[in-house]
C-alpha atoms as a PDB file:
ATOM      1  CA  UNK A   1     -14.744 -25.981  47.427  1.00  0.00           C
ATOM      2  CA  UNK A   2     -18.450 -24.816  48.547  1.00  0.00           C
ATOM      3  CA  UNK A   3     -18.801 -22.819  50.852  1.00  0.00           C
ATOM      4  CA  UNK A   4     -20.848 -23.999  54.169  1.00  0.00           C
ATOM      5  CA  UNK A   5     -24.057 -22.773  52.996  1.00  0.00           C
ATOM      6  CA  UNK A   6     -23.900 -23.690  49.459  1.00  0.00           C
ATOM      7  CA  UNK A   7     -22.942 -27.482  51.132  1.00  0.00           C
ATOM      8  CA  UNK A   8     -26.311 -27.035  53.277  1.00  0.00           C
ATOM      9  CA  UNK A   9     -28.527 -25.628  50.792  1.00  0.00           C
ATOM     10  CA  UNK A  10     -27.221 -28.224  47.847  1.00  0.00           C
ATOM     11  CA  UNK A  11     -27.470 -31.318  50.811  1.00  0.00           C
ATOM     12  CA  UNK A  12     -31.080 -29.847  51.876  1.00  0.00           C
ATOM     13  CA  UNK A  13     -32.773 -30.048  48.556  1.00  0.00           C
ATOM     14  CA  UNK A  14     -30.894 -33.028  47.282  1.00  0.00           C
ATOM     15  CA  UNK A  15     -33.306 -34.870  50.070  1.00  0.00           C
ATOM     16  CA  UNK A  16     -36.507 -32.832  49.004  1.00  0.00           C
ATOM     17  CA  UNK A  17     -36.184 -31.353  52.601  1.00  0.00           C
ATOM     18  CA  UNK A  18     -37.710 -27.589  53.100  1.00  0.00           C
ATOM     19  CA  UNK A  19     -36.134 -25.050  55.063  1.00  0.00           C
ATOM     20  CA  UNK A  20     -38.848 -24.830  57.566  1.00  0.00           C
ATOM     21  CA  UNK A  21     -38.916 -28.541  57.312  1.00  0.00           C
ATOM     22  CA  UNK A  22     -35.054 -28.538  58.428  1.00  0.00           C
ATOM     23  CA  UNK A  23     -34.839 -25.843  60.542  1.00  0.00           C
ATOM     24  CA  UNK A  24     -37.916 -27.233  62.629  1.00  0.00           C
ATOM     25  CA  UNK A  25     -35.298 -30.361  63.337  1.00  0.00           C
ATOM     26  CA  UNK A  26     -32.376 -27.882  64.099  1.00  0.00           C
ATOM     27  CA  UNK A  27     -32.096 -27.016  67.579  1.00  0.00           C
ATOM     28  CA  UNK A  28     -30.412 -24.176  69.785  1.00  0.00           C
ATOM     29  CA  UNK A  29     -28.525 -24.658  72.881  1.00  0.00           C
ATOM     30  CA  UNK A  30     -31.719 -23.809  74.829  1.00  0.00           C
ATOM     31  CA  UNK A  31     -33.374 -26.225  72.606  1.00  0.00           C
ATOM     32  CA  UNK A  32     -35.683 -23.666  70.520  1.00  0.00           C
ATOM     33  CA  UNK A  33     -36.118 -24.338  67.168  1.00  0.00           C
ATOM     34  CA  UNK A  34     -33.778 -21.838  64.599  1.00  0.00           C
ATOM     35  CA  UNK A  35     -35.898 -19.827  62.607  1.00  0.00           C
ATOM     36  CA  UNK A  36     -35.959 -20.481  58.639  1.00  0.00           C
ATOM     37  CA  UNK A  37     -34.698 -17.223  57.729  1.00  0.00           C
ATOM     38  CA  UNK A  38     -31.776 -17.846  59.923  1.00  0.00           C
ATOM     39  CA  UNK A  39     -31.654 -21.291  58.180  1.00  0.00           C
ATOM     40  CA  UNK A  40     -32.052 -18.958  54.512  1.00  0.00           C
ATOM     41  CA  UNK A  41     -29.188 -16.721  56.104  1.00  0.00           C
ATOM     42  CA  UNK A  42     -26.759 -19.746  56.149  1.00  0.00           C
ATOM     43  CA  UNK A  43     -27.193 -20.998  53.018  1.00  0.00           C
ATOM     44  CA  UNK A  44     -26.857 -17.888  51.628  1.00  0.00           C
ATOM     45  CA  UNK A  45     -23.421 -17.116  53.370  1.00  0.00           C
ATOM     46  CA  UNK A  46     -25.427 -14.023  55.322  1.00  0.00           C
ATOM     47  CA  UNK A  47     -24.160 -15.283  58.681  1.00  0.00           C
ATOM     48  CA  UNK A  48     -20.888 -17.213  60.286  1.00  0.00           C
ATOM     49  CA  UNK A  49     -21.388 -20.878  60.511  1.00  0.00           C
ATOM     50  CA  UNK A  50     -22.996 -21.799  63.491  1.00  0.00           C
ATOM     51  CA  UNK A  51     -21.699 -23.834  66.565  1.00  0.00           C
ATOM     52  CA  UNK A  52     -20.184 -27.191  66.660  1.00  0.00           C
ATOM     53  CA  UNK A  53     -23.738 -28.904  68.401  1.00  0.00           C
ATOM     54  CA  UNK A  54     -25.661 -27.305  65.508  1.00  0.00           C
ATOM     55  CA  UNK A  55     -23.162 -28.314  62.865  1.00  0.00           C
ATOM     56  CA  UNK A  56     -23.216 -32.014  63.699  1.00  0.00           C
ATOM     57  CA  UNK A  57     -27.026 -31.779  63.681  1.00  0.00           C
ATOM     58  CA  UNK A  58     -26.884 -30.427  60.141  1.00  0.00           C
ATOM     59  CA  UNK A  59     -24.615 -33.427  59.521  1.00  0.00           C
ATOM     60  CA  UNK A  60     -26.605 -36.101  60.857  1.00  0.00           C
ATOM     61  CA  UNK A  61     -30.485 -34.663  59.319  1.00  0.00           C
ATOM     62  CA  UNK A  62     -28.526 -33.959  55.587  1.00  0.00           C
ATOM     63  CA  UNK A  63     -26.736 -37.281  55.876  1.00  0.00           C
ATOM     64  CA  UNK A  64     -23.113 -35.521  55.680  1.00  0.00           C
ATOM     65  CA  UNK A  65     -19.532 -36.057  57.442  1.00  0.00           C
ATOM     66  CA  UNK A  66     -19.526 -34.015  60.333  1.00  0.00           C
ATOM     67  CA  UNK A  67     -15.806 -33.594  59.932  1.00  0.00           C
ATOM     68  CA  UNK A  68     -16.143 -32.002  56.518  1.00  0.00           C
ATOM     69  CA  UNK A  69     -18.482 -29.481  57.772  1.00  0.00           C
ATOM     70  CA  UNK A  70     -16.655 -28.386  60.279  1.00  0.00           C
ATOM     71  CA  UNK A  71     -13.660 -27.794  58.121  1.00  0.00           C
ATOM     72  CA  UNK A  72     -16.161 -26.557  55.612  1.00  0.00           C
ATOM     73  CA  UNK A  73     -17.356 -24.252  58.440  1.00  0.00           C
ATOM     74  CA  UNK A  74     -13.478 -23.129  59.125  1.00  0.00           C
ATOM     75  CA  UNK A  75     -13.650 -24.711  62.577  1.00  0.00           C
ATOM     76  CA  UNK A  76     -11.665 -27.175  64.442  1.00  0.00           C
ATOM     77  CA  UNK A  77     -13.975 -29.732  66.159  1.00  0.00           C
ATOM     78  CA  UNK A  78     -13.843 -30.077  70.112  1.00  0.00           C
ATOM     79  CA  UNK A  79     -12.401 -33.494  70.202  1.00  0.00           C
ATOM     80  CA  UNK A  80      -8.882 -31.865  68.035  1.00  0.00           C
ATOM     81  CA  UNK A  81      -8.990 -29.364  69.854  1.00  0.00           C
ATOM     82  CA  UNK A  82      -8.997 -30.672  73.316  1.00  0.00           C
ATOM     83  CA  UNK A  83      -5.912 -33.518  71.773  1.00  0.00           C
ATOM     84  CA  UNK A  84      -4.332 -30.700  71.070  1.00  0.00           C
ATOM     85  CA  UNK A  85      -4.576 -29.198  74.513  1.00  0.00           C
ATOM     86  CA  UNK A  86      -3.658 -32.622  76.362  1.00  0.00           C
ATOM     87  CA  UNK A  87      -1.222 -34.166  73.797  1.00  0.00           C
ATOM     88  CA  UNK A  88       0.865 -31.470  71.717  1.00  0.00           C
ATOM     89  CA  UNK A  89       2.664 -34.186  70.446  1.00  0.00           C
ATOM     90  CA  UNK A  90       0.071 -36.186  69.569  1.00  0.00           C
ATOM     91  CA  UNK A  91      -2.255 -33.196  67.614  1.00  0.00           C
ATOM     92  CA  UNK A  92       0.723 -32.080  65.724  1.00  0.00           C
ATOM     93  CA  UNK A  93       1.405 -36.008  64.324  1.00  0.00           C
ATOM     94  CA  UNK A  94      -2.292 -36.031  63.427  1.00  0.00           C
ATOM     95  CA  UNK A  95      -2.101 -32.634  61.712  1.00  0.00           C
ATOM     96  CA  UNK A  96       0.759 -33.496  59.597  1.00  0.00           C
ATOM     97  CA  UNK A  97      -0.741 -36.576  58.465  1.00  0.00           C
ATOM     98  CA  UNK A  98      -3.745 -35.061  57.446  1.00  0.00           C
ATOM     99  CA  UNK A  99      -1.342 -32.345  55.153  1.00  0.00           C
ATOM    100  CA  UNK A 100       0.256 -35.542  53.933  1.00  0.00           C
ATOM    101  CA  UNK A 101      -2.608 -37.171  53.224  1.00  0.00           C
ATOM    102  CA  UNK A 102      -4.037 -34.046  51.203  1.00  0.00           C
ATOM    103  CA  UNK A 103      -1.038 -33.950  48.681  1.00  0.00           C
END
């Protein structure tokens, strides 16, 4: 499996789409702009993967599965997390599923 920068970096130039070009679409919770070296630090594994809001932009502007980036990324997304706060049951039938569904 690629790593969550590699999955960035390979998505990013598969659409002919600079760094500055992307990270100019990318934006922080105080809506700045990231800065293309902290977009270069991603793709090359230099930093953690970012938050949830700035994974599912990298999903939607690279044209990618949120879902697989955030397990890419080694994070559970808000929505399983939360089910698994308000409905045990429920998150623990969804998870063993999903390791069904893998074999």
């Amino acid at each position: 499996m690629k790593t969550f920068g590699k999955t960035i970096s390979d998505a990013r130039k598969d659409l002919g789409i600079s760094q500055k070009e992307l990270a100019s679409r990318i934006k922080k919770d105080d809506r700045t702009e990231i800065s293309a070296q902290y977009l270069n630090d991603i793709e090359h594994d230099r930093r953690n993967p970012p938050s949830e809001e700035i994974i599912n932009q990298f999903a939607e502007e690279l044209k990618l599965d949120k879902d697989v980036l955030c397990l890419i990324a080694g994070t559970v997304p808000k929505d399983v997390q939360n089910l698994s706060k308000e409905n045990p049951e429920k998150a623990k039938a969804f998870f063993k599923a999903f390791r069904r569904d893998l074999k």
